[in-house]
C-alpha atoms as a PDB file:
ATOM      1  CA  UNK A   1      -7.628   1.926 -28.120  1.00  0.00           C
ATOM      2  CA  UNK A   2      -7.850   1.726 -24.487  1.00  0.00           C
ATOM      3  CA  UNK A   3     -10.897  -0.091 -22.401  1.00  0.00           C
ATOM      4  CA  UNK A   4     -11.621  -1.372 -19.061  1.00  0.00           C
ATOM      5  CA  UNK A   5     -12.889  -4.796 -19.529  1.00  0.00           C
ATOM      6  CA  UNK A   6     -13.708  -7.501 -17.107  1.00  0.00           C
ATOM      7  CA  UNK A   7     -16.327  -9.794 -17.029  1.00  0.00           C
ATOM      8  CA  UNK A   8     -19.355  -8.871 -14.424  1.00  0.00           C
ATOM      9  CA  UNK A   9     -18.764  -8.365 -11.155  1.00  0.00           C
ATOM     10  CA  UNK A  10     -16.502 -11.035 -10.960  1.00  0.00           C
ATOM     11  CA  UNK A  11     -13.444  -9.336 -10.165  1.00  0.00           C
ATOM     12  CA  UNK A  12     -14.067  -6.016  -8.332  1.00  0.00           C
ATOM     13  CA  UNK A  13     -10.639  -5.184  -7.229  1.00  0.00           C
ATOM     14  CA  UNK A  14      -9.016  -5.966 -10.708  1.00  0.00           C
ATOM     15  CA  UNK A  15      -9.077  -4.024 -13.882  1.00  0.00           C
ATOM     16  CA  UNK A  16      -8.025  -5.340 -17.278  1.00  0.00           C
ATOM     17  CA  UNK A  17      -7.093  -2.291 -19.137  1.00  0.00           C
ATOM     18  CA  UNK A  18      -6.769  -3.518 -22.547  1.00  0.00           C
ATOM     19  CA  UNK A  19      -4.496  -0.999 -24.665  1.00  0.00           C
ATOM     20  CA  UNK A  20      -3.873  -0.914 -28.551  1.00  0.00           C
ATOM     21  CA  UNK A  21      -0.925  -3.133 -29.532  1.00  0.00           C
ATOM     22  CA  UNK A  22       2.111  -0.232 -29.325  1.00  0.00           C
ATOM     23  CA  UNK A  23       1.526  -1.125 -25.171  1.00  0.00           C
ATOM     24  CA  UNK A  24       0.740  -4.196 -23.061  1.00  0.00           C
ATOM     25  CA  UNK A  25      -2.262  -4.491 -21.767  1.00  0.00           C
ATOM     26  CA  UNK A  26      -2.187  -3.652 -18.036  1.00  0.00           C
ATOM     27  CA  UNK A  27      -3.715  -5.332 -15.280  1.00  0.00           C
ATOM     28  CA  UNK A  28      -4.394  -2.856 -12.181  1.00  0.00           C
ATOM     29  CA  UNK A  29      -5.061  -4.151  -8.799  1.00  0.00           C
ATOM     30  CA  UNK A  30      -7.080  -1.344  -6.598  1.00  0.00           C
ATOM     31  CA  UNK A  31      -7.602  -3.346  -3.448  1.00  0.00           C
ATOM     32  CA  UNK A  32      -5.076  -5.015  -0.634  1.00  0.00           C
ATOM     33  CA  UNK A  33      -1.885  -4.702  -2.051  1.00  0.00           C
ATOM     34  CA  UNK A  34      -2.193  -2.552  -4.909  1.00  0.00           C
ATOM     35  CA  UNK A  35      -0.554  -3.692  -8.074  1.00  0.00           C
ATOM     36  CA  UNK A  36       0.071  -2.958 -11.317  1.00  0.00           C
ATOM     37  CA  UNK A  37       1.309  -5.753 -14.080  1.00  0.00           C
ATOM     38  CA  UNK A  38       3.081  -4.348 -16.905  1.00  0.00           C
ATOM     39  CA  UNK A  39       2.999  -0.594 -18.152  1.00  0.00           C
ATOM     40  CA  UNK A  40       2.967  -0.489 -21.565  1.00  0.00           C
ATOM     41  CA  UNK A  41       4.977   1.480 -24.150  1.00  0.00           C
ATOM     42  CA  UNK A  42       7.312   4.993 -23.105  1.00  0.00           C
ATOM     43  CA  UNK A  43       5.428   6.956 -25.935  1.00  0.00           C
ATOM     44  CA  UNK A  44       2.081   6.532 -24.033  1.00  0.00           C
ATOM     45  CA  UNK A  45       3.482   6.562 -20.384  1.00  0.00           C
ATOM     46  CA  UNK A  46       1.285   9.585 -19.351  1.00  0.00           C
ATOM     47  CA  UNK A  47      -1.646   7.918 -20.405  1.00  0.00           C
ATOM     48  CA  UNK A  48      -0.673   4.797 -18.349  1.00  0.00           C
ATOM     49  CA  UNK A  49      -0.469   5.908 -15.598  1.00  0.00           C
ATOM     50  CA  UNK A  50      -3.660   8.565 -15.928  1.00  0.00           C
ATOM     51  CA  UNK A  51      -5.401   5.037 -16.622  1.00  0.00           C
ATOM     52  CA  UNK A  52      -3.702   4.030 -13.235  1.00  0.00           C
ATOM     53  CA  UNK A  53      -4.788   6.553 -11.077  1.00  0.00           C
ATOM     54  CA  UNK A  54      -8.172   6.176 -12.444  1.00  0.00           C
ATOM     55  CA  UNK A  55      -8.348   2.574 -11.612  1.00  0.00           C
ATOM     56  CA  UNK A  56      -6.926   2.225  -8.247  1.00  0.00           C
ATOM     57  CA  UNK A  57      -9.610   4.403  -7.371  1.00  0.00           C
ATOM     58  CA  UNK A  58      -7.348   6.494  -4.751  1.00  0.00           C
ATOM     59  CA  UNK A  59      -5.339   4.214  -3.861  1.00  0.00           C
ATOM     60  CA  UNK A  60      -1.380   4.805  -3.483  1.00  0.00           C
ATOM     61  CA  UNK A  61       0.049   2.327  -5.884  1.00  0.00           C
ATOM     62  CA  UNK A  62       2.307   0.018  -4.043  1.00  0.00           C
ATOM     63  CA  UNK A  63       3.707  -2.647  -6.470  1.00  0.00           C
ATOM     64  CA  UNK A  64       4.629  -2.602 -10.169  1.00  0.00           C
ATOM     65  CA  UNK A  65       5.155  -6.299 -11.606  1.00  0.00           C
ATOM     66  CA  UNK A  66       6.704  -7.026 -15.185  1.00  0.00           C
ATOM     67  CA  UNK A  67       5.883 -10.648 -16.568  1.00  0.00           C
ATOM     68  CA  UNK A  68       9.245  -9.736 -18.832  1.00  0.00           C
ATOM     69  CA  UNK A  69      11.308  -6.656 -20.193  1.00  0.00           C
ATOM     70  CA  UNK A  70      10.128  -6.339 -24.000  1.00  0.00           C
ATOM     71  CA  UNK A  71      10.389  -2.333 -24.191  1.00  0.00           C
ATOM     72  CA  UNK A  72       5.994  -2.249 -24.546  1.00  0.00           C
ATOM     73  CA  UNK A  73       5.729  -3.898 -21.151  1.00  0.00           C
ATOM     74  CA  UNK A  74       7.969  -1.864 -19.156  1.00  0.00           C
ATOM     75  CA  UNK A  75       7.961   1.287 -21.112  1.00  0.00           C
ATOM     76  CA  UNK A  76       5.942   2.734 -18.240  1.00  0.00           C
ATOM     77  CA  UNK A  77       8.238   1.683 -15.293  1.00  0.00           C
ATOM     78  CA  UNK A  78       9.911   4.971 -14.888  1.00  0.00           C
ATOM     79  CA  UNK A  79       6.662   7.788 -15.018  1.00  0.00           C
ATOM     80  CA  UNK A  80       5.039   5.151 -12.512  1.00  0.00           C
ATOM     81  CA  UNK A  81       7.782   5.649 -10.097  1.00  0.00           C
ATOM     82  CA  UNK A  82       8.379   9.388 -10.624  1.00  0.00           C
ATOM     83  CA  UNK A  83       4.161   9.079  -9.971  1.00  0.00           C
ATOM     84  CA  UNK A  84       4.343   6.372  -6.931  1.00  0.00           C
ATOM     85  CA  UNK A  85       8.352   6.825  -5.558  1.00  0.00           C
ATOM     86  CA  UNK A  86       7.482   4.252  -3.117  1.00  0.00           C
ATOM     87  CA  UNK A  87       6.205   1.477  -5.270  1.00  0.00           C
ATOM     88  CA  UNK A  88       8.730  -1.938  -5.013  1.00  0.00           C
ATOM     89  CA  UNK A  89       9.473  -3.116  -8.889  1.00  0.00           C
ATOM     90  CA  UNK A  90       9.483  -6.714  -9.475  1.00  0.00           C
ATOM     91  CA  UNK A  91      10.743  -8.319 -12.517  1.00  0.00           C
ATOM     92  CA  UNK A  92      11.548 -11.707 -14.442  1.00  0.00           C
ATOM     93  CA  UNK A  93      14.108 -12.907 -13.350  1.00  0.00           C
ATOM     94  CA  UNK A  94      17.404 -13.104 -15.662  1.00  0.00           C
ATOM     95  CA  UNK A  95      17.966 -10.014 -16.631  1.00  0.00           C
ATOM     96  CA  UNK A  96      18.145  -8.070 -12.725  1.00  0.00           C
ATOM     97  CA  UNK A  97      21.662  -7.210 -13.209  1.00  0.00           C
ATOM     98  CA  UNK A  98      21.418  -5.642 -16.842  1.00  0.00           C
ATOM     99  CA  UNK A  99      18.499  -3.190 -15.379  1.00  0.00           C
ATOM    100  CA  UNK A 100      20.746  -2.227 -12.177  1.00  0.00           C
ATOM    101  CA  UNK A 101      23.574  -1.474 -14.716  1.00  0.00           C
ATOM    102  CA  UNK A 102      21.391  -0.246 -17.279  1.00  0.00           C
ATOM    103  CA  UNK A 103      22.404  -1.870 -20.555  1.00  0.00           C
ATOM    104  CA  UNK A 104      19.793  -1.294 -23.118  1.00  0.00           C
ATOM    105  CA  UNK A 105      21.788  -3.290 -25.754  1.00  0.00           C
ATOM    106  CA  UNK A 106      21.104  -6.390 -23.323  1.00  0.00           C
ATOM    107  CA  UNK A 107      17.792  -5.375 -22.588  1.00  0.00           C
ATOM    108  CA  UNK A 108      16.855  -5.287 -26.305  1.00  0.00           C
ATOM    109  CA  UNK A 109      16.406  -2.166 -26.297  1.00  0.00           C
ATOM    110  CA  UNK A 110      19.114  -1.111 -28.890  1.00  0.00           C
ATOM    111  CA  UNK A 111      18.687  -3.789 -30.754  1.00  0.00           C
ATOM    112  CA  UNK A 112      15.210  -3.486 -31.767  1.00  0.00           C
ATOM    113  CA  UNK A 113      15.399   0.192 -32.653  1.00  0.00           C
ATOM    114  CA  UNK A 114      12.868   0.951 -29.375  1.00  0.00           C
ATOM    115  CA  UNK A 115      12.981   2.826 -26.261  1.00  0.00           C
ATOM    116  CA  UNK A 116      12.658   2.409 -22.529  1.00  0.00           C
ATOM    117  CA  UNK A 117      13.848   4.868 -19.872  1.00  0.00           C
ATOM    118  CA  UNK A 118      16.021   3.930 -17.428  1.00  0.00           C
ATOM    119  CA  UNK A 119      14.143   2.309 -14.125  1.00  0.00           C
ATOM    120  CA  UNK A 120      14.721   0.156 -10.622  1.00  0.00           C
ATOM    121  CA  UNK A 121      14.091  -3.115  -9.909  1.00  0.00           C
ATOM    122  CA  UNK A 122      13.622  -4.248  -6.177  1.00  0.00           C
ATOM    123  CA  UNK A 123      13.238  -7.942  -6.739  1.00  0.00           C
ATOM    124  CA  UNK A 124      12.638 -10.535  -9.055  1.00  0.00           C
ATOM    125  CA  UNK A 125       9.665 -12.926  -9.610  1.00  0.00           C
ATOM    126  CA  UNK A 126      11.342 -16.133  -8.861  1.00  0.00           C
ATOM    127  CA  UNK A 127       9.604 -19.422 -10.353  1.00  0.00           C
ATOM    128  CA  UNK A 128       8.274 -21.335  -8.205  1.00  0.00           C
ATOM    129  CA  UNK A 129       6.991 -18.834  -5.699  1.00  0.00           C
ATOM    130  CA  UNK A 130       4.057 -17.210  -5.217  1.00  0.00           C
ATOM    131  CA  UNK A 131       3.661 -12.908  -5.485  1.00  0.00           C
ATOM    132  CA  UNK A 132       0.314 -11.009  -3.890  1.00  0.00           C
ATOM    133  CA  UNK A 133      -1.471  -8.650  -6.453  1.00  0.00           C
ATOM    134  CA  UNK A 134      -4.400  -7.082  -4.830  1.00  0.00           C
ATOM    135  CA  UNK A 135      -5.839  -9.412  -2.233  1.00  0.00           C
ATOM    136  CA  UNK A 136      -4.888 -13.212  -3.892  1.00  0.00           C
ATOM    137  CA  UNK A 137      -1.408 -14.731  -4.280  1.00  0.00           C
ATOM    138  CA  UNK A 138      -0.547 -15.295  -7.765  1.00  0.00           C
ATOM    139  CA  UNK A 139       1.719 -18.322  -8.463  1.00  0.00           C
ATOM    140  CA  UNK A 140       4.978 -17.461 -11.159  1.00  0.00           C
ATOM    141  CA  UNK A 141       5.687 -19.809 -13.427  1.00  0.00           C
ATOM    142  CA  UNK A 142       8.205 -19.577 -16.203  1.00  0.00           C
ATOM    143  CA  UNK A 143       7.565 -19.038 -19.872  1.00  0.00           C
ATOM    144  CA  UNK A 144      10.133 -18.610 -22.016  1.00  0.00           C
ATOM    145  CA  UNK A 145      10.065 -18.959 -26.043  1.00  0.00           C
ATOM    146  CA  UNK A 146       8.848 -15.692 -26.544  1.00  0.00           C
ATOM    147  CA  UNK A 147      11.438 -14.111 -24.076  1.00  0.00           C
ATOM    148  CA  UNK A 148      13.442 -16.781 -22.377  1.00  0.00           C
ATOM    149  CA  UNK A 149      13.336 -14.720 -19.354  1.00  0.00           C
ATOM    150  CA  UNK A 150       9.378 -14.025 -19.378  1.00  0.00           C
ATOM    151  CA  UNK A 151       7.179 -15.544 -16.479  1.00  0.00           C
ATOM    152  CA  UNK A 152       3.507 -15.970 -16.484  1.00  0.00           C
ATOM    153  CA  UNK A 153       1.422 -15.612 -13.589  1.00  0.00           C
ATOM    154  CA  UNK A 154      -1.143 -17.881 -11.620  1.00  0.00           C
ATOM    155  CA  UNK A 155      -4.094 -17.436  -9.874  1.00  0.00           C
ATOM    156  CA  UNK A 156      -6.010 -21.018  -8.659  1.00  0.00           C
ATOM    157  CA  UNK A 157      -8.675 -19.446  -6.392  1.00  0.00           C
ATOM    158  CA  UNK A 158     -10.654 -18.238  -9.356  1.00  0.00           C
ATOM    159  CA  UNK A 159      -8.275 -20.185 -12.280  1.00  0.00           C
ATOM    160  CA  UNK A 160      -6.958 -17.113 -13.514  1.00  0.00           C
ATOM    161  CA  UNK A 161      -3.992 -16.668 -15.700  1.00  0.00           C
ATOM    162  CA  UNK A 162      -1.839 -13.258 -16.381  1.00  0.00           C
ATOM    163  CA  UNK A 163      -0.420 -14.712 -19.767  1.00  0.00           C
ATOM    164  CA  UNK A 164       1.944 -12.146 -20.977  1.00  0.00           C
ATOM    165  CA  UNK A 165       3.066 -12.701 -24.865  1.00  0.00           C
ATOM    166  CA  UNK A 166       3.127 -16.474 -24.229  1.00  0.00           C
ATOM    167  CA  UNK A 167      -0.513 -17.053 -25.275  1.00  0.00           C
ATOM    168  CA  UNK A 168      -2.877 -14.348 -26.943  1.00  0.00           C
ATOM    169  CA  UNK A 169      -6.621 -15.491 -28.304  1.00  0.00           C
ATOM    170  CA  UNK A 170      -5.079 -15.973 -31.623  1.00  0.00           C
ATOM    171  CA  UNK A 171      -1.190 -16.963 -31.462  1.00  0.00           C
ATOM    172  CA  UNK A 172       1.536 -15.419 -29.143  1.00  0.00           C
ATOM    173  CA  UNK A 173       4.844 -13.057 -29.617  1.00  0.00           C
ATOM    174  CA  UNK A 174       7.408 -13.403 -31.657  1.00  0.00           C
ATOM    175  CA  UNK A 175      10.163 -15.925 -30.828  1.00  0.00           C
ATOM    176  CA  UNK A 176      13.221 -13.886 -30.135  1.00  0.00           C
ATOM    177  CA  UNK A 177      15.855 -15.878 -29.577  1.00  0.00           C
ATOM    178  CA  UNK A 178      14.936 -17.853 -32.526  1.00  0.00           C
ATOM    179  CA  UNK A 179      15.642 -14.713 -34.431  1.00  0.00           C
ATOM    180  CA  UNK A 180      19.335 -14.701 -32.724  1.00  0.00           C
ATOM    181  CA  UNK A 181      20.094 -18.381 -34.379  1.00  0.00           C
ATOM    182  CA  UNK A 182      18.933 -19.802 -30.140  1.00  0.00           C
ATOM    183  CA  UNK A 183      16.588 -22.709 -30.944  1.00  0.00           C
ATOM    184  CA  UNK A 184      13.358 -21.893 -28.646  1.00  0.00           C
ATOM    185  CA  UNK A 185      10.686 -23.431 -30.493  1.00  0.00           C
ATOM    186  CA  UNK A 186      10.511 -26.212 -28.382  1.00  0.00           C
ATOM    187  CA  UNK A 187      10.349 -23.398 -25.070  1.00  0.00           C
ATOM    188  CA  UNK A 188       7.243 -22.139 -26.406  1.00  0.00           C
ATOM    189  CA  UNK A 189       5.650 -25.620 -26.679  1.00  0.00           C
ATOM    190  CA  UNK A 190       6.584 -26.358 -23.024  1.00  0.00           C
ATOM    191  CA  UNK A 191       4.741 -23.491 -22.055  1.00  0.00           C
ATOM    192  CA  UNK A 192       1.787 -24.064 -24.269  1.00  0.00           C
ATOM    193  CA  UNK A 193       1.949 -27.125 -22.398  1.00  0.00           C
ATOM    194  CA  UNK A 194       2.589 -25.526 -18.909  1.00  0.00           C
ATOM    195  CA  UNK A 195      -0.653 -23.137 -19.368  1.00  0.00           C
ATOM    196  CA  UNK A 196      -2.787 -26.358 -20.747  1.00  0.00           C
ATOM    197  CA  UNK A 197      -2.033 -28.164 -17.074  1.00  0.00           C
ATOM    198  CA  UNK A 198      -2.759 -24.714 -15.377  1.00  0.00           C
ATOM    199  CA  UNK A 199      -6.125 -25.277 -16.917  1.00  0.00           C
ATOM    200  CA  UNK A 200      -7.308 -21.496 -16.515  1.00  0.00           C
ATOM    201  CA  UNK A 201     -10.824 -20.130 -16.860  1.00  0.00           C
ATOM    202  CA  UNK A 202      -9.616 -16.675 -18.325  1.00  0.00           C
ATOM    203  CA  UNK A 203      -6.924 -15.452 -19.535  1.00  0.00           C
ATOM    204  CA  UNK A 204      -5.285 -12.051 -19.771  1.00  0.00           C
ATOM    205  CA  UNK A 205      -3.477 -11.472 -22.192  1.00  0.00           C
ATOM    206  CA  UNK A 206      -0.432  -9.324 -22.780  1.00  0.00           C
ATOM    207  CA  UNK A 207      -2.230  -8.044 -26.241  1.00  0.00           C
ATOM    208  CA  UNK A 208      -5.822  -8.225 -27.365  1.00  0.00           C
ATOM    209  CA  UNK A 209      -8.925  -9.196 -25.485  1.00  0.00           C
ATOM    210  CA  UNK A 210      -8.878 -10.970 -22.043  1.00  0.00           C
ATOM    211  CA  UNK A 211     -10.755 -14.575 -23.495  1.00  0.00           C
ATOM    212  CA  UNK A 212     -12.225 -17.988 -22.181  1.00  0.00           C
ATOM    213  CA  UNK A 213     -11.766 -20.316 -24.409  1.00  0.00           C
ATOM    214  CA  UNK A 214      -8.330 -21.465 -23.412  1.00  0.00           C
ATOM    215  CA  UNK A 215      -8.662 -24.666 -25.528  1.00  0.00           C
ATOM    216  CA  UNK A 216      -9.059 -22.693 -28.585  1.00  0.00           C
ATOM    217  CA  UNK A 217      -6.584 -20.711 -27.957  1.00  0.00           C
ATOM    218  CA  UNK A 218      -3.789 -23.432 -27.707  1.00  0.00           C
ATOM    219  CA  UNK A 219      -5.250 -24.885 -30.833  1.00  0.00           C
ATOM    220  CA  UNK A 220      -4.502 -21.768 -32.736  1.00  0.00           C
ATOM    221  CA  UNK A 221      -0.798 -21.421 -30.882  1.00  0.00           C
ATOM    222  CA  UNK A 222       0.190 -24.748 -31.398  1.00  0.00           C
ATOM    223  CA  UNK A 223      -1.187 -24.898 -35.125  1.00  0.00           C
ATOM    224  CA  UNK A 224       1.051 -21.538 -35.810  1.00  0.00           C
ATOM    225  CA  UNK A 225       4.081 -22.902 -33.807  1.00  0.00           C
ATOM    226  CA  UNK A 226       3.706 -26.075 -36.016  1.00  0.00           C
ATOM    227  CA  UNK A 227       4.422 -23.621 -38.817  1.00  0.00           C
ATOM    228  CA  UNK A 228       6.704 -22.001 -37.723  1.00  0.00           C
ATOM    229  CA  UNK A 229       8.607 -24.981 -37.177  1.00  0.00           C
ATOM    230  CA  UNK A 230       7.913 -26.522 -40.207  1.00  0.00           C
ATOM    231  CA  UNK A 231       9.278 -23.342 -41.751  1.00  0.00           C
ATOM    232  CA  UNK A 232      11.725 -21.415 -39.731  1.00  0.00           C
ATOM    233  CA  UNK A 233      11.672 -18.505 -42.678  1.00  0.00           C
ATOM    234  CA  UNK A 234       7.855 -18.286 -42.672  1.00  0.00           C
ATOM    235  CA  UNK A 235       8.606 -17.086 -38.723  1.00  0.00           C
ATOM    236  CA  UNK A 236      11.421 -14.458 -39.862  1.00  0.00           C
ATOM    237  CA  UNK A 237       8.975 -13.024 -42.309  1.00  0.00           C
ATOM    238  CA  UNK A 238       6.943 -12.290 -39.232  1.00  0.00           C
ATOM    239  CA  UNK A 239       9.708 -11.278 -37.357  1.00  0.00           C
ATOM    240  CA  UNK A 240      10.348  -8.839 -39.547  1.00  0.00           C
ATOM    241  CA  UNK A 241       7.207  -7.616 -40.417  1.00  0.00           C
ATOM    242  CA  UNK A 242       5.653  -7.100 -36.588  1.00  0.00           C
ATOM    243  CA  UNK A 243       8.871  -5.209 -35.657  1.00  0.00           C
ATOM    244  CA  UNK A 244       8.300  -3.011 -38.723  1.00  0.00           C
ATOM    245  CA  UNK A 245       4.893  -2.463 -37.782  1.00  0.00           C
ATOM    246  CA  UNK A 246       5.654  -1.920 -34.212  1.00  0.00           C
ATOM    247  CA  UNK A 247       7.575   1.117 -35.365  1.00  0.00           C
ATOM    248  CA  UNK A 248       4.879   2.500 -37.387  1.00  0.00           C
ATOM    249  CA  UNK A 249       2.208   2.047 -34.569  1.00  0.00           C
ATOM    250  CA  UNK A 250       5.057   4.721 -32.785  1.00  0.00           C
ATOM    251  CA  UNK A 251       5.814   6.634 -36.073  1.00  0.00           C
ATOM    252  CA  UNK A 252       2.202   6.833 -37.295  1.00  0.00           C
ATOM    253  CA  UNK A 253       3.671   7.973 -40.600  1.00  0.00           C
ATOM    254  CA  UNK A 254       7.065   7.580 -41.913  1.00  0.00           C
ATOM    255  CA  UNK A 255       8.178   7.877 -45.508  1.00  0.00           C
ATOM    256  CA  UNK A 256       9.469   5.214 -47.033  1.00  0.00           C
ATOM    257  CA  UNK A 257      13.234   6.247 -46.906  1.00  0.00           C
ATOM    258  CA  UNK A 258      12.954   6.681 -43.614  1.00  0.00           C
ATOM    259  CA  UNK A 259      11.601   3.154 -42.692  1.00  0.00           C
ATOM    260  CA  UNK A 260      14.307   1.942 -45.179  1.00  0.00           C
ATOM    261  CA  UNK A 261      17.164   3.727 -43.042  1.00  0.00           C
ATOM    262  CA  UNK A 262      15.451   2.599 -39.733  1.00  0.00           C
ATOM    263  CA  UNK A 263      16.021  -0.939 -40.587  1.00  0.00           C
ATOM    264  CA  UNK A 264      19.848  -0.314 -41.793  1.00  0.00           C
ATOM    265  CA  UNK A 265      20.066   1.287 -38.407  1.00  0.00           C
ATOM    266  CA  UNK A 266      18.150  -1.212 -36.254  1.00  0.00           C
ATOM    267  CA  UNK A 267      20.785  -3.928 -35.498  1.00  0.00           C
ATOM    268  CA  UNK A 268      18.046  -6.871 -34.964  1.00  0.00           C
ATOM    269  CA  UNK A 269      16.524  -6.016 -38.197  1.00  0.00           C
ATOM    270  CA  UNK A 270      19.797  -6.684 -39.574  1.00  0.00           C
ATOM    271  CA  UNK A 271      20.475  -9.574 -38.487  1.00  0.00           C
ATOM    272  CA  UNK A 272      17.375 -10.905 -39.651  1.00  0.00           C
ATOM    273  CA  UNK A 273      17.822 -10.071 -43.426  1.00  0.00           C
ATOM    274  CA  UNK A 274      21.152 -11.516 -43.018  1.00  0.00           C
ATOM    275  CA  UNK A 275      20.935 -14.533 -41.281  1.00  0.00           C
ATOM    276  CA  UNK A 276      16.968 -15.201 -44.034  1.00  0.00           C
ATOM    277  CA  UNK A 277      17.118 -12.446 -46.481  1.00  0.00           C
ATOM    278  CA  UNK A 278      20.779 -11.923 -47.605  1.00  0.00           C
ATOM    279  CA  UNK A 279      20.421 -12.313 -51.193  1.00  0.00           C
ATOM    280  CA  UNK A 280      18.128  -8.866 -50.939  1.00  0.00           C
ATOM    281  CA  UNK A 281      19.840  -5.912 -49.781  1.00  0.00           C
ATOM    282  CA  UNK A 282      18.981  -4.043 -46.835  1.00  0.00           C
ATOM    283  CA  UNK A 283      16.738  -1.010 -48.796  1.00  0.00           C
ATOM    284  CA  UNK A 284      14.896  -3.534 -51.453  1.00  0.00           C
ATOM    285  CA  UNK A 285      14.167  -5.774 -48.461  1.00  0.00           C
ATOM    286  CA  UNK A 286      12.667  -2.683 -46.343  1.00  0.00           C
ATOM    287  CA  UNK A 287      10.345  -2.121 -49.331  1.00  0.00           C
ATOM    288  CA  UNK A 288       9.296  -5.832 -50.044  1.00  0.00           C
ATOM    289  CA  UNK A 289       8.125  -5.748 -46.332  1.00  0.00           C
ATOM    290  CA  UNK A 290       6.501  -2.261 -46.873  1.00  0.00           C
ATOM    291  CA  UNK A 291       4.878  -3.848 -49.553  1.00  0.00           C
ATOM    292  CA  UNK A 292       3.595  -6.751 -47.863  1.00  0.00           C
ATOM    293  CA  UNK A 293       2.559  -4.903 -45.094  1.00  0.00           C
ATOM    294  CA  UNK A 294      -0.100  -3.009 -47.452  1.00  0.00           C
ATOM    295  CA  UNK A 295      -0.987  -5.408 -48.872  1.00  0.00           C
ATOM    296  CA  UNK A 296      -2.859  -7.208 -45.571  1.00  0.00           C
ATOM    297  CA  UNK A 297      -3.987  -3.472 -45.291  1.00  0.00           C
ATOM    298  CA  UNK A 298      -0.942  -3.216 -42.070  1.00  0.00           C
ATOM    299  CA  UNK A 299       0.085   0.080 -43.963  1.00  0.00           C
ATOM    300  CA  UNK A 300      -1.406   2.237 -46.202  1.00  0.00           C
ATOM    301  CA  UNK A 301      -0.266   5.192 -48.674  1.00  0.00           C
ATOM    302  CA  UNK A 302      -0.363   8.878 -48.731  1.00  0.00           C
ATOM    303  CA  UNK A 303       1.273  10.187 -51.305  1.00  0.00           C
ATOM    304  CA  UNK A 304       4.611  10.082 -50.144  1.00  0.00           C
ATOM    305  CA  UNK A 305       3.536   8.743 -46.550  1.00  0.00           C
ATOM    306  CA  UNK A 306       3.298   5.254 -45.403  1.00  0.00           C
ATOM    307  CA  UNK A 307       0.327   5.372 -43.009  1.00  0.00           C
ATOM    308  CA  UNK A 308      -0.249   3.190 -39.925  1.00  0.00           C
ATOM    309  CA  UNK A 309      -3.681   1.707 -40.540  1.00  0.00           C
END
């Protein structure tokens, strides 16, 4: 699913392009300095920047800004600048020197059994300061939990906030480094907290609709990071789960032997079902999540296939 969505006539030089869950949403600035914040997944990088082109109206892109380096954010970075060779990259901060030496076992690439091709960065989005998307300057704060290098960005003119995986309507991403035995609950109440005292109006999300109720929102996030807390394995069996699905919103269709052999493969998977899972081993653990993944109608059966619903 792809849509352009904003709300009236509100924003006329900004375009929310809201894209189905395999990429980030983007967020396309056509006017003053044009801009582009994140670029979705590598699988659908021709259709990124088609959407692009269409929205900057004929404008030479000049910027592309990533709030963090999660392979569905980025993905895009490289057929934007084979498309724009003079657009500056700017990324979170933290992880400039892995993307310059290109390490995709730091970048989390590898480890999550995904792919991103192999881009520039010319600078970094440094808290604290301030970077100009289209015609406003956009404050960066830091957000990590999700990523602990992720940033979200700031707009006080018209209280808008570019929120990345750190708040979606209904919850927000999956806590990495918690997954990696790096305690980051408490990060991704900080920056619950952070977004509460930016007091937006909107929000754009990094997946799902753009959304105003902002207090809602938090309620839900802090309710599930409550949870999660409360039960660190409820949060691996979501881990696990979403990074399954992720590969079948690629795959489409997969059998299950070769989801099964994914997840030996897929280092991060691994350490998951070893650090929460151990007393299953690797194949009957692939299939309990198969399972469960059908049974909320994630997945569904075709004969041999295991569909992406």
């Amino acid at each position: 699913m792809t849509a352009f969505s904003t709300p009236g006539p509100l924003w006329p030089e900004m375009r929310f392009l809201e894209r189905g869950w395999l990429s980030a949403n983007n967020i396309v600035f056509n006017q003053g300095q044009a801009s582009v914040v994140d670029t979705g997944y590598c699988t659908q990088s021709a259709q990124t920047v088609a959407l692009v082109r269409e929205a900057l109206a004929g404008q030479p892109l000049a910027q592309i800004v990533n709030t963090h380096l999660h392979s569905d954010h980025c993905g895009g970075n490289a057929a934007l600048q084979a498309a724009w060779p003079q657009a500056r990259t700017l990324i979170a901060p933290g992880q400039a020197a892995h993307v310059h030496d290109w390490n995709p076992e730091a970048l989390s690439y590898t480890p999550t059994g995904q792919d991103c091709p192999r881009f520039r960065a010319d600078g970094v989005l440094a808290p604290g300061s301030e970077v100009l998307l289209g015609e406003h300057a956009w404050q960066v704060h830091a957000a990590p939990g999700h990523d602990p290098h992720s940033v979200v960005l700031f707009e006080p003119q018209r209280r808008l906030l570019i929120s990345a995986d750190a708040l979606w309507q209904r919850g927000f991403g999956i806590v990495f480094p918690e997954i990696e035995g790096v305690q980051a609950f408490a990060d991704v109440a900080a920056t619950l907290d952070v977004i509460e005292r930016l007091q937006p109006d909107w929000v754009l999300p990094g997946h799902g609709p753009m959304f105003d109720d902002v207090a809602g929102a938090l309620a839900v996030a802090r309710k599930r990071l409550a949870d999660f807390v409360a039960d660190p394995l409820r949060h691996a069996r979501y881990a696990a789960k979403v990074l399954l699905k992720y590969k079948f919103l690629e795959w489409q269709r997969a059998s299950l032997q070769h989801a099964q052999d994914w997840c030996a493969a897929t280092s991060l998977m691994q350490l998951l079902r070893e650090r929460y899972f151990a007393q299953q081993d690797s194949a009957a653990w692939t299939l309990a999540l198969v399972q469960e993944l059908i049974a909320s109608n994630a997945l569904r059966r075709e004969e041999e296939w295991l569909v992406d619903v």
